[in-house]
C-alpha atoms as a PDB file:
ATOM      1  CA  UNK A   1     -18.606   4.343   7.802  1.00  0.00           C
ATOM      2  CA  UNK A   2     -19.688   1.183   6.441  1.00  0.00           C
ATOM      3  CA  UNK A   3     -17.142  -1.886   6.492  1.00  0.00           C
ATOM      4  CA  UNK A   4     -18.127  -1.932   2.378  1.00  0.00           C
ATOM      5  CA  UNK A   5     -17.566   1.824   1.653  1.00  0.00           C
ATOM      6  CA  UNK A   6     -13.713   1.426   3.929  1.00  0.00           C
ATOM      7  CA  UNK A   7     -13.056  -1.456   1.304  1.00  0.00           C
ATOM      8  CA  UNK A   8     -13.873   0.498  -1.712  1.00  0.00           C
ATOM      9  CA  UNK A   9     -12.393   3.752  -0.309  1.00  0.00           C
ATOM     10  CA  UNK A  10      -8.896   1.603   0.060  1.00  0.00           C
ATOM     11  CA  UNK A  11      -9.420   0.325  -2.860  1.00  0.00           C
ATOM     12  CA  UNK A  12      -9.887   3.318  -4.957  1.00  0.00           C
ATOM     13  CA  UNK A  13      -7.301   5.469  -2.838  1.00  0.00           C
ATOM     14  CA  UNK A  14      -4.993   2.501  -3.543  1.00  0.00           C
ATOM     15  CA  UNK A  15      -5.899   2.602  -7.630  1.00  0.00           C
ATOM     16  CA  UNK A  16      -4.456   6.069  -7.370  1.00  0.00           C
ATOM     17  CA  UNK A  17      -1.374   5.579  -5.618  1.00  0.00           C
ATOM     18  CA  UNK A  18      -0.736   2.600  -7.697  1.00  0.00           C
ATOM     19  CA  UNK A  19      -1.357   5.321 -10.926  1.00  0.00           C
ATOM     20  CA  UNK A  20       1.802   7.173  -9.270  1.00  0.00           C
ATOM     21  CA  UNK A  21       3.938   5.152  -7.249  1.00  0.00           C
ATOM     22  CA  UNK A  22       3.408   1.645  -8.443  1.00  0.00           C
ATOM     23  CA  UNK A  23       5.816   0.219  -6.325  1.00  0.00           C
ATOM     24  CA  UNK A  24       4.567   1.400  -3.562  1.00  0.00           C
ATOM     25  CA  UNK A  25       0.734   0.263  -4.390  1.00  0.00           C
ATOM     26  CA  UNK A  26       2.291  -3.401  -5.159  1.00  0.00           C
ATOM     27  CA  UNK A  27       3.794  -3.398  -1.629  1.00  0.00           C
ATOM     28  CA  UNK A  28       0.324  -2.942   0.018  1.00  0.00           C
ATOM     29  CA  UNK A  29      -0.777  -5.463  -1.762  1.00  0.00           C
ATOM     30  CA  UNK A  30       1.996  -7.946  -1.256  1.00  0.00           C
ATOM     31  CA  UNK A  31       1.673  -6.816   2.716  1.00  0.00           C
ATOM     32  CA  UNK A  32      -1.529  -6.463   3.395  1.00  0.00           C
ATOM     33  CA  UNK A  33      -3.710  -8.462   0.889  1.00  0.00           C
ATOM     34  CA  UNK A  34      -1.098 -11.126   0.052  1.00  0.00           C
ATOM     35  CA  UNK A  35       0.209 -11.366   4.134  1.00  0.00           C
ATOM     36  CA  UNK A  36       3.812 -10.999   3.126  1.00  0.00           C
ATOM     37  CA  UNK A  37       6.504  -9.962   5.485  1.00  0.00           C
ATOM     38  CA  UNK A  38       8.487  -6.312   4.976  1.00  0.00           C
ATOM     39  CA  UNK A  39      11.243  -8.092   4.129  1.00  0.00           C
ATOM     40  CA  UNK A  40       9.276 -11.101   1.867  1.00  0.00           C
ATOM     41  CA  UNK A  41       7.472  -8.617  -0.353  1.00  0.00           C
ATOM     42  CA  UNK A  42      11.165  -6.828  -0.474  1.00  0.00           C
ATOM     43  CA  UNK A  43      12.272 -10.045  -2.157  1.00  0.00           C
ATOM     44  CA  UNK A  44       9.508 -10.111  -3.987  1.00  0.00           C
ATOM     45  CA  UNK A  45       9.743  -6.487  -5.595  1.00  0.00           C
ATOM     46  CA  UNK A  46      14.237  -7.048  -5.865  1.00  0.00           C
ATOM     47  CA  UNK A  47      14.179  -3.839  -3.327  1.00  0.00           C
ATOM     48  CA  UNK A  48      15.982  -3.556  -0.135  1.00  0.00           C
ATOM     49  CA  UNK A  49      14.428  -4.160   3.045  1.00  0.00           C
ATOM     50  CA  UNK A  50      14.885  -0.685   4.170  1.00  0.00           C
ATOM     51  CA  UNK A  51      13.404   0.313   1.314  1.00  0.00           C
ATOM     52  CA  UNK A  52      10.878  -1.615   1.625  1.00  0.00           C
ATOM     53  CA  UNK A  53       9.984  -0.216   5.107  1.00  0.00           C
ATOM     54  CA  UNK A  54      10.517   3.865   3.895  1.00  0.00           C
ATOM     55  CA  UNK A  55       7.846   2.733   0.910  1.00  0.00           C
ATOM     56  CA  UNK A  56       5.676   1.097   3.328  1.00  0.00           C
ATOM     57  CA  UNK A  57       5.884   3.880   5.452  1.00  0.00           C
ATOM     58  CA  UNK A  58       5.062   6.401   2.957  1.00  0.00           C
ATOM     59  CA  UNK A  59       2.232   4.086   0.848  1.00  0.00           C
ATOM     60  CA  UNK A  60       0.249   3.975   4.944  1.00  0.00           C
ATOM     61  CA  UNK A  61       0.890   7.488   5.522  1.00  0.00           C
ATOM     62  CA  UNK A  62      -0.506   8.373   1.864  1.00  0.00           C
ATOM     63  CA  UNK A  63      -3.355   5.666   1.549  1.00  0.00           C
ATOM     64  CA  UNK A  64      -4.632   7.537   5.272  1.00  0.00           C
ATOM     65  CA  UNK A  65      -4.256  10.804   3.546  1.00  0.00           C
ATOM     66  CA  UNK A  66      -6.121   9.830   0.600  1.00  0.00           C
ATOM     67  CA  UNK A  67      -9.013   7.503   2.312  1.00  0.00           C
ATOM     68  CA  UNK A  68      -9.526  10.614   4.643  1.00  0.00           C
ATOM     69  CA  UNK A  69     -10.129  12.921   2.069  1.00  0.00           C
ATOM     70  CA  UNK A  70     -13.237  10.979   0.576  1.00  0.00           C
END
């Protein structure tokens, strides 16, 4: 797989999750595209820190799902 086609496979898989859990979709971008801490993007969002870290949890575990499936 090209390093292009991963980008737009996380990007589209993360367009869907974002359709149905748009928390979750914000987090990944506050973590991984913005470099926020759990616990910064947690601010960020007015959610817990533990919450933070089940949604991040769940947002990976989904986005690998989804990006797998393509």
């Amino acid at each position: 797989v090209e390093p292009d086609d991963e980008l737009i496979a996380l990007d589209e898989a993360l367009r869907k999750l974002a359709a149905i859990e748009p928390v979750k979709a914000k987090l990944v971008e506050l973590r991984y595209f913005a470099g926020l801490t759990g616990e910064q993007a947690a601010e960020v969002l007015s959610i817990s820190p533990t919450t933070a870290d089940r949604h991040w949890a769940y947002a990976r575990a989904w986005l690998q799902t989804e990006i797998r499936r393509r």
